[in-house]
N, C-alpha and C. Protein backbone atom coordinates (compact mmCIF):
# COMPACT_ATOMS: atom_id res chain seq x y z
N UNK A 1 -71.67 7.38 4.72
CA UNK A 1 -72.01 6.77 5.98
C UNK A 1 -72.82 5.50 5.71
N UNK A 2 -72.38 4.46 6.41
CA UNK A 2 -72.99 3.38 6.23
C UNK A 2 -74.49 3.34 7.17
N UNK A 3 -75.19 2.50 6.26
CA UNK A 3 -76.74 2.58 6.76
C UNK A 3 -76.46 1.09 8.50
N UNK A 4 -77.75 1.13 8.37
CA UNK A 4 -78.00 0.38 10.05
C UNK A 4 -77.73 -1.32 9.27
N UNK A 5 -78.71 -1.33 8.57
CA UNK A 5 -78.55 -2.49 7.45
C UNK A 5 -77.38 -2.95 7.11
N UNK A 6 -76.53 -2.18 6.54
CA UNK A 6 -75.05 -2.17 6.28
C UNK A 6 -74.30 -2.74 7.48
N UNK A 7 -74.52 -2.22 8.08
CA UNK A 7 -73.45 -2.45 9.41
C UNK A 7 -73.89 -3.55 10.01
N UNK A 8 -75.40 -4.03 9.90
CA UNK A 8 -75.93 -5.14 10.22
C UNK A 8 -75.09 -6.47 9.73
N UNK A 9 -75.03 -6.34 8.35
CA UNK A 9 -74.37 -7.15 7.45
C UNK A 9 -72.83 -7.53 7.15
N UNK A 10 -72.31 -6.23 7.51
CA UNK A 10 -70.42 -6.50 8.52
C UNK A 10 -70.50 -7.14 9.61
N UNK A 11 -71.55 -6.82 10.54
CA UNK A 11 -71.04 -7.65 11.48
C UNK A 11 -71.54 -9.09 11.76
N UNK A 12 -72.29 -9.42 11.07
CA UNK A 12 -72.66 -10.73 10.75
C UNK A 12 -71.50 -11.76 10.24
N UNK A 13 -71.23 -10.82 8.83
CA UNK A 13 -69.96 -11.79 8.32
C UNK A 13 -68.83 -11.93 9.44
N UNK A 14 -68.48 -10.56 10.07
CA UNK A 14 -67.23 -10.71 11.15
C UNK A 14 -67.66 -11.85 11.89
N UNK A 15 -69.11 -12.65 12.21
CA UNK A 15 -69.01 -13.90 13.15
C UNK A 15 -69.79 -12.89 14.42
N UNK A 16 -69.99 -11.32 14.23
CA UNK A 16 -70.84 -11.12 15.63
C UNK A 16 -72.29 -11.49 15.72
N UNK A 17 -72.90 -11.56 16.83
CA UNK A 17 -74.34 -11.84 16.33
C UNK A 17 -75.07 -10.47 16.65
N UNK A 18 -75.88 -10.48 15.80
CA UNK A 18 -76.60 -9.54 15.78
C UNK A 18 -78.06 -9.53 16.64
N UNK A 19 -78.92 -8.83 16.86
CA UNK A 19 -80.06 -8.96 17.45
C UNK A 19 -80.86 -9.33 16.37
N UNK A 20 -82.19 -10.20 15.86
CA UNK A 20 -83.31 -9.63 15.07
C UNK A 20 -83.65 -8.94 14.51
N UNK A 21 -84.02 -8.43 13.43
CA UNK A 21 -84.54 -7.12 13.31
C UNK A 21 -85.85 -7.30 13.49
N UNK A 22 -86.87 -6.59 14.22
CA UNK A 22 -87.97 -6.51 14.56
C UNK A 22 -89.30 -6.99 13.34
N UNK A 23 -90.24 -7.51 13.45
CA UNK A 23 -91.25 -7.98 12.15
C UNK A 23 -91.61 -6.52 11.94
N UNK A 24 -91.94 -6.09 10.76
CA UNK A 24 -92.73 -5.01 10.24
C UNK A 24 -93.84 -5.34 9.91
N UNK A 25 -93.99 -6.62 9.07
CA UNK A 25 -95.47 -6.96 8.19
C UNK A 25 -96.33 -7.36 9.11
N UNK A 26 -97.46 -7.53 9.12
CA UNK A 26 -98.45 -8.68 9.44
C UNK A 26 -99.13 -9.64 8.96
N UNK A 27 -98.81 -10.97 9.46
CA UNK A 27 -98.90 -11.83 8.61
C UNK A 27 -100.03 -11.82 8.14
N UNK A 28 -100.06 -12.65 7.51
CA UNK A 28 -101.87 -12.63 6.08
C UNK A 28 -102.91 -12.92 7.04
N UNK A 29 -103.97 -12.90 6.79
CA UNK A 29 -105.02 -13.01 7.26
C UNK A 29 -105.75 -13.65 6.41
N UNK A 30 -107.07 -14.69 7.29
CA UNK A 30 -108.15 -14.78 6.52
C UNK A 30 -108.55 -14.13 5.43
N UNK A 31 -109.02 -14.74 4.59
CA UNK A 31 -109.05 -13.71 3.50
C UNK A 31 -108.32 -12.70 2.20
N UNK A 32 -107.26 -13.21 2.87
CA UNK A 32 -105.84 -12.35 1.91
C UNK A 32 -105.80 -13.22 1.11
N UNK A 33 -105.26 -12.75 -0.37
CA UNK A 33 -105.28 -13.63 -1.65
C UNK A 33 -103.85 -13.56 -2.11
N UNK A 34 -103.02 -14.46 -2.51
CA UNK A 34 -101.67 -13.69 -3.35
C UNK A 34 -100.95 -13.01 -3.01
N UNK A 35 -101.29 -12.95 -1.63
CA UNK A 35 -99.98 -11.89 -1.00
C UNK A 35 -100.14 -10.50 -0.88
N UNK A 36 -101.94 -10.69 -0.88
CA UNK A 36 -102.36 -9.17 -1.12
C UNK A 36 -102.57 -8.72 0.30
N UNK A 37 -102.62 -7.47 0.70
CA UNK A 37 -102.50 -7.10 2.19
C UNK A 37 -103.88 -7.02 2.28
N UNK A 38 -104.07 -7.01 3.56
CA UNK A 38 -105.36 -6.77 4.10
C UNK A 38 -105.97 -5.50 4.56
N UNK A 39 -106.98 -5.70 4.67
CA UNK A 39 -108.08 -4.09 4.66
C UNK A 39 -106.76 -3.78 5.72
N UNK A 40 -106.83 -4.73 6.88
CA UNK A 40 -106.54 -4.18 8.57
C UNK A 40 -105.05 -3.36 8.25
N UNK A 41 -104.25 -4.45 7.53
CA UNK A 41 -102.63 -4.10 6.92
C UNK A 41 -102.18 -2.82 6.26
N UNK A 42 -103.43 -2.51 5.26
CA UNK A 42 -103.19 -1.51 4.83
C UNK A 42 -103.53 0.13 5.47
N UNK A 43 -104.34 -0.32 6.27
CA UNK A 43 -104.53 0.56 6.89
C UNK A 43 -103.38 0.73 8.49
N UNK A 44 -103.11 -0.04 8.57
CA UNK A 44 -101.62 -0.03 9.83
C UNK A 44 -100.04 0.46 8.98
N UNK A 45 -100.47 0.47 7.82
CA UNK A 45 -99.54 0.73 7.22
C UNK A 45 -99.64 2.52 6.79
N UNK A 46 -100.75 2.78 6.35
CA UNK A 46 -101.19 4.22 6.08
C UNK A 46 -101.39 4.89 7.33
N UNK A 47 -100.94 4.26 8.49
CA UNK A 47 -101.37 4.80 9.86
C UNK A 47 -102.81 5.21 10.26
N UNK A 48 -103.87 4.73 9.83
CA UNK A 48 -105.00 4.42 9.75
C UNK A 48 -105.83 3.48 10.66
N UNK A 49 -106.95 3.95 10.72
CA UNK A 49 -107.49 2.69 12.06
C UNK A 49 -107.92 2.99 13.07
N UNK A 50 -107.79 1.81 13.79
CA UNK A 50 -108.18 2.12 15.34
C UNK A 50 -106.99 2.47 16.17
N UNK A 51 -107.52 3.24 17.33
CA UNK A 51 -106.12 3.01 18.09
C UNK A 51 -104.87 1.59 18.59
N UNK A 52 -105.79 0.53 18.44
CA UNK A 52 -105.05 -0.72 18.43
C UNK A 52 -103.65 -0.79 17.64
N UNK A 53 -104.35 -0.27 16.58
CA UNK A 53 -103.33 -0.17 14.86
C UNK A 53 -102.31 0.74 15.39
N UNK A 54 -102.76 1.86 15.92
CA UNK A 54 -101.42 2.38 15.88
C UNK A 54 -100.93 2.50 16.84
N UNK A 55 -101.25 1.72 18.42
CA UNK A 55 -100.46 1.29 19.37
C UNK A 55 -99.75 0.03 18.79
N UNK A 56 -99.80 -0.66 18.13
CA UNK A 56 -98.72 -1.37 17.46
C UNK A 56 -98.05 -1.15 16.57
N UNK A 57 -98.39 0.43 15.91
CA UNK A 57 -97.40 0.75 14.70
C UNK A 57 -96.45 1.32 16.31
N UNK A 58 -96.44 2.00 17.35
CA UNK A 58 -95.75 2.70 18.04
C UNK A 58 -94.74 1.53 18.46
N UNK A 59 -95.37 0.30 18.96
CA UNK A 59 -94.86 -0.65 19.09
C UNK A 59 -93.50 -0.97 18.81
N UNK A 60 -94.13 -0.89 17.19
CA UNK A 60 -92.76 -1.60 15.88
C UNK A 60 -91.89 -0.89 16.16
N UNK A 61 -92.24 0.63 15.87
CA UNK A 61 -91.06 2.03 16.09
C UNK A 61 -90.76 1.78 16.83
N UNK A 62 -90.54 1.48 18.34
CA UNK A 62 -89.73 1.41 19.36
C UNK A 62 -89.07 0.38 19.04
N UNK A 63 -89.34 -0.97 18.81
CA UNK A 63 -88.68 -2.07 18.71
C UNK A 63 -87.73 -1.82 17.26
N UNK A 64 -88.00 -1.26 16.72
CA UNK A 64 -87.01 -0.54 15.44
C UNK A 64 -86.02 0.21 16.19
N UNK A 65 -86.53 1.45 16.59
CA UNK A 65 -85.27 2.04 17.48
C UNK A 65 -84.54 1.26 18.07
N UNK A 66 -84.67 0.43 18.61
CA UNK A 66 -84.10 0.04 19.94
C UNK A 66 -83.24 -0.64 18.99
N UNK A 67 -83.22 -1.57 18.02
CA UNK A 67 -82.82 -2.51 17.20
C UNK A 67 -81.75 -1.27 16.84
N UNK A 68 -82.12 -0.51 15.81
CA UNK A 68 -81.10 0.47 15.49
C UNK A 68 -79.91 1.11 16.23
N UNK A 69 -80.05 0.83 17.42
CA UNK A 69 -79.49 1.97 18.78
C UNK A 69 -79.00 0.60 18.88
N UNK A 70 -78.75 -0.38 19.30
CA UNK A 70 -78.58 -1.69 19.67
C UNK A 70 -77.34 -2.22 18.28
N UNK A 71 -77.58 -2.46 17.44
CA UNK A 71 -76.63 -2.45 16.20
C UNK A 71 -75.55 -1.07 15.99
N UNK A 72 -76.06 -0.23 16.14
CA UNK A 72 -75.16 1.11 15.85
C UNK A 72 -74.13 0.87 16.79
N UNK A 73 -74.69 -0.03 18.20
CA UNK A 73 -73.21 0.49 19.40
C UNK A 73 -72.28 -1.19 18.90
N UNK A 74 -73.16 -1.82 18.36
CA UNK A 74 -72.01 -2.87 18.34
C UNK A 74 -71.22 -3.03 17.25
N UNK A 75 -71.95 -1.84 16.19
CA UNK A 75 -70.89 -1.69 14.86
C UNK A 75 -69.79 -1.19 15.43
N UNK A 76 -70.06 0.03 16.61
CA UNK A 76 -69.00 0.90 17.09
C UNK A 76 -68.04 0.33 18.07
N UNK A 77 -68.72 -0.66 19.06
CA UNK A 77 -67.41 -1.68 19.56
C UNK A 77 -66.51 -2.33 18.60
N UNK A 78 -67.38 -3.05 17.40
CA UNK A 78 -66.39 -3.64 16.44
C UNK A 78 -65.51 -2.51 15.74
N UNK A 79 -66.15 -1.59 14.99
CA UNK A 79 -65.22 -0.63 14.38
C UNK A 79 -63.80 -0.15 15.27
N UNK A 80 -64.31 0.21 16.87
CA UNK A 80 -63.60 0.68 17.84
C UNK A 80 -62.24 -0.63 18.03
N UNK A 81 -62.38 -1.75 17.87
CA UNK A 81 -61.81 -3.10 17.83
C UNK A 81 -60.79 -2.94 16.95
N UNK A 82 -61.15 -3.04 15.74
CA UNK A 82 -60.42 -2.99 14.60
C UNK A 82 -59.84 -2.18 14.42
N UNK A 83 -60.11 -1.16 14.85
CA UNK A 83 -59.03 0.15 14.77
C UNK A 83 -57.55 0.06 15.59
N UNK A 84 -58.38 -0.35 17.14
CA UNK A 84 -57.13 -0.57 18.35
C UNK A 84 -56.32 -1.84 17.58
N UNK A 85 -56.54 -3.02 16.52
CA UNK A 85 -56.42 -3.94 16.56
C UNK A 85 -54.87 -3.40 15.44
N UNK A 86 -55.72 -2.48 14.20
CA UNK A 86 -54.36 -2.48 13.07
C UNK A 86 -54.02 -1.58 14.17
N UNK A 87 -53.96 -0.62 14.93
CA UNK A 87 -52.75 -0.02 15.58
C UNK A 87 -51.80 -0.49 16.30
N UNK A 88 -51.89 -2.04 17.00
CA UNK A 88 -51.13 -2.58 17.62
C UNK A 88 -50.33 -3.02 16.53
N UNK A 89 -51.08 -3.81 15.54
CA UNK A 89 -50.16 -4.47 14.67
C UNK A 89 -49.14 -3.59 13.87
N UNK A 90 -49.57 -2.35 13.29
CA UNK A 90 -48.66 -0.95 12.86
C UNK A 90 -47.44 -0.88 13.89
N UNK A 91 -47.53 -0.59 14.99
CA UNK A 91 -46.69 -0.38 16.57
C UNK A 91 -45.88 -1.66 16.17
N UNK A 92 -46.19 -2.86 16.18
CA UNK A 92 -45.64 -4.01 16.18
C UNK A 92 -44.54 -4.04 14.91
N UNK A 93 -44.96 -3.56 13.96
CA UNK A 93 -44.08 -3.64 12.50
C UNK A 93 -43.46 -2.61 12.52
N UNK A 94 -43.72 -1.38 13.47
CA UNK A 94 -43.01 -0.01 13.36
C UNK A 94 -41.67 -1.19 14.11
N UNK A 95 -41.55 -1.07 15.19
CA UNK A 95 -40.63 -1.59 16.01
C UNK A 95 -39.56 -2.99 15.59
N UNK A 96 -40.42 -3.99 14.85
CA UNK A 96 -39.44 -4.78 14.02
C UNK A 96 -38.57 -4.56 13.39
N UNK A 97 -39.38 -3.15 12.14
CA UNK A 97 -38.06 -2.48 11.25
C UNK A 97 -37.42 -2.12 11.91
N UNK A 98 -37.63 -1.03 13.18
CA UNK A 98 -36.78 -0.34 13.74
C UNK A 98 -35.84 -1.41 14.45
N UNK A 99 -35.87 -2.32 14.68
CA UNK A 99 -35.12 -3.18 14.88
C UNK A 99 -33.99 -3.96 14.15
N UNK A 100 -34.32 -4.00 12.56
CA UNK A 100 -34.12 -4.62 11.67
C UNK A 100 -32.67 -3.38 11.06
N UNK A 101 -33.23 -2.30 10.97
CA UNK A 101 -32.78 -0.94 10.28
C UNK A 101 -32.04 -0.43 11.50
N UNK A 102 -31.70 -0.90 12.72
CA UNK A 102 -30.80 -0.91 13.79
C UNK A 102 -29.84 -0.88 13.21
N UNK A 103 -29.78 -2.51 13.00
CA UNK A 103 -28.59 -3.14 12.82
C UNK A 103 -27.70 -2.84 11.52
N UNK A 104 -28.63 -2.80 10.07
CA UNK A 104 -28.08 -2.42 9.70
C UNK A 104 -27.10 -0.47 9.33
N UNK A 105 -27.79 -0.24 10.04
CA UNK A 105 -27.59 1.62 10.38
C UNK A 105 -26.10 1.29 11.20
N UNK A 106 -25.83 0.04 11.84
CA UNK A 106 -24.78 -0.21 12.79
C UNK A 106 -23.60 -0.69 12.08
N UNK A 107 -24.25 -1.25 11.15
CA UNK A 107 -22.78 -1.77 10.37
C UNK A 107 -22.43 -0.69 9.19
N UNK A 108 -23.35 0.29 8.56
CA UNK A 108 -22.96 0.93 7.39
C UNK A 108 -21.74 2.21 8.35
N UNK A 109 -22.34 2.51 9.66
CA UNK A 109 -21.27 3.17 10.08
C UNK A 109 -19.67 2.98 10.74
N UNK A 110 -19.67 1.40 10.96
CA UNK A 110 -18.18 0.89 10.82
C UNK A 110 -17.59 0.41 9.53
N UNK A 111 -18.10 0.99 8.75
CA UNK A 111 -17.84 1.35 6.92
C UNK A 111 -18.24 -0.21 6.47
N UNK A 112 -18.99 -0.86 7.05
CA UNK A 112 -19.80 -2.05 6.36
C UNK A 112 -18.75 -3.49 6.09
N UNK A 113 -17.20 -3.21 6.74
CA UNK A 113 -16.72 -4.60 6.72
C UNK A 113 -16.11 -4.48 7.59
N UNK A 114 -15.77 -5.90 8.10
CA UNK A 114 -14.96 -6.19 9.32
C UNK A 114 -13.70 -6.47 9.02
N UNK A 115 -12.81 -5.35 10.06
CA UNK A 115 -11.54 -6.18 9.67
C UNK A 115 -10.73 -6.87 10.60
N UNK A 116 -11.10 -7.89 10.26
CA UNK A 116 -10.81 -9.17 11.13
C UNK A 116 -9.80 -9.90 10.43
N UNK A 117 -9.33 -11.19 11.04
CA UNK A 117 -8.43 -11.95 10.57
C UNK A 117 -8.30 -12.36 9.22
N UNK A 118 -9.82 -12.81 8.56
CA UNK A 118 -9.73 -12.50 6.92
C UNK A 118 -9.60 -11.82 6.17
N UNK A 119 -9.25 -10.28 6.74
CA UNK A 119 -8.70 -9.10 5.83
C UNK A 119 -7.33 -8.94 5.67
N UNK A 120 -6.64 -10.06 6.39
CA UNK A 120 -5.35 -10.35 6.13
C UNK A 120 -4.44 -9.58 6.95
N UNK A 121 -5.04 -9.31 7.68
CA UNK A 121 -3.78 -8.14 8.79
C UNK A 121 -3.46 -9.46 9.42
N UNK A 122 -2.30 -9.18 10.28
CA UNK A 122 -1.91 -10.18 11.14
C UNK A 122 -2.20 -9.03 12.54
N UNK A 123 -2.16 -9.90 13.83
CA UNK A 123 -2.64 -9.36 15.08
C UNK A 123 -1.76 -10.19 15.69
């Protein structure tokens, strides 16, 4: 089974657009060195804190869900697409041969030559 990510990334290339995916990090702060997280960060991250912290970790999660639930249905319109799409085209090539394999099914049973004026009978 393909992940949310995954399917994110098909349908991008197919040309659909996708939504955002929601920020997770928080950006640096005063004080952050090198890319090192902050007291506040690490602790929003360990679910730690004040309630502030983790009315915005609840935040993210929803805006994650929603993102997830939001991508999953448009992998499934596209998947749902592509499916109806080779079945027309299958239907379409079923019916050509059968068209094709008509004709000749038509001539192998009048034994495959004509006898017409170039078979030398006279009429």
């Amino acid at each position: 089974m393909l992940s949310t990510e995954q399917k994110e990334v098909i349908l991008r290339k197919a040309g659909v657009t996708t939504p955002p995916f929601p920020r997770r990090r928080l950006p640096l702060q005063d004080g952050d060195q090198d890319g090192e997280a902050s007291a506040s960060h690490r602790q929003l991250v360990a679910g730690t804190g004040d309630s502030g912290d983790q009315a915005a970790v609840a935040r993210r999660d929803e805006a994650t869900d929603a993102w997830i639930k939001a991508v999953d249905k448009l992998y499934a319109d596209y998947a749902l697409a592509r499916a109806a799409h080779s079945l027309r085209e299958a239907e379409h090539a079923r019916t050509r041969g059968a068209g094709r394999s008509g004709g000749t099914a038509a001539a192998s049973r009048r034994g495959g030559s004509d006898p017409g004026p170039a078979s030398g009978q006279a009429g």
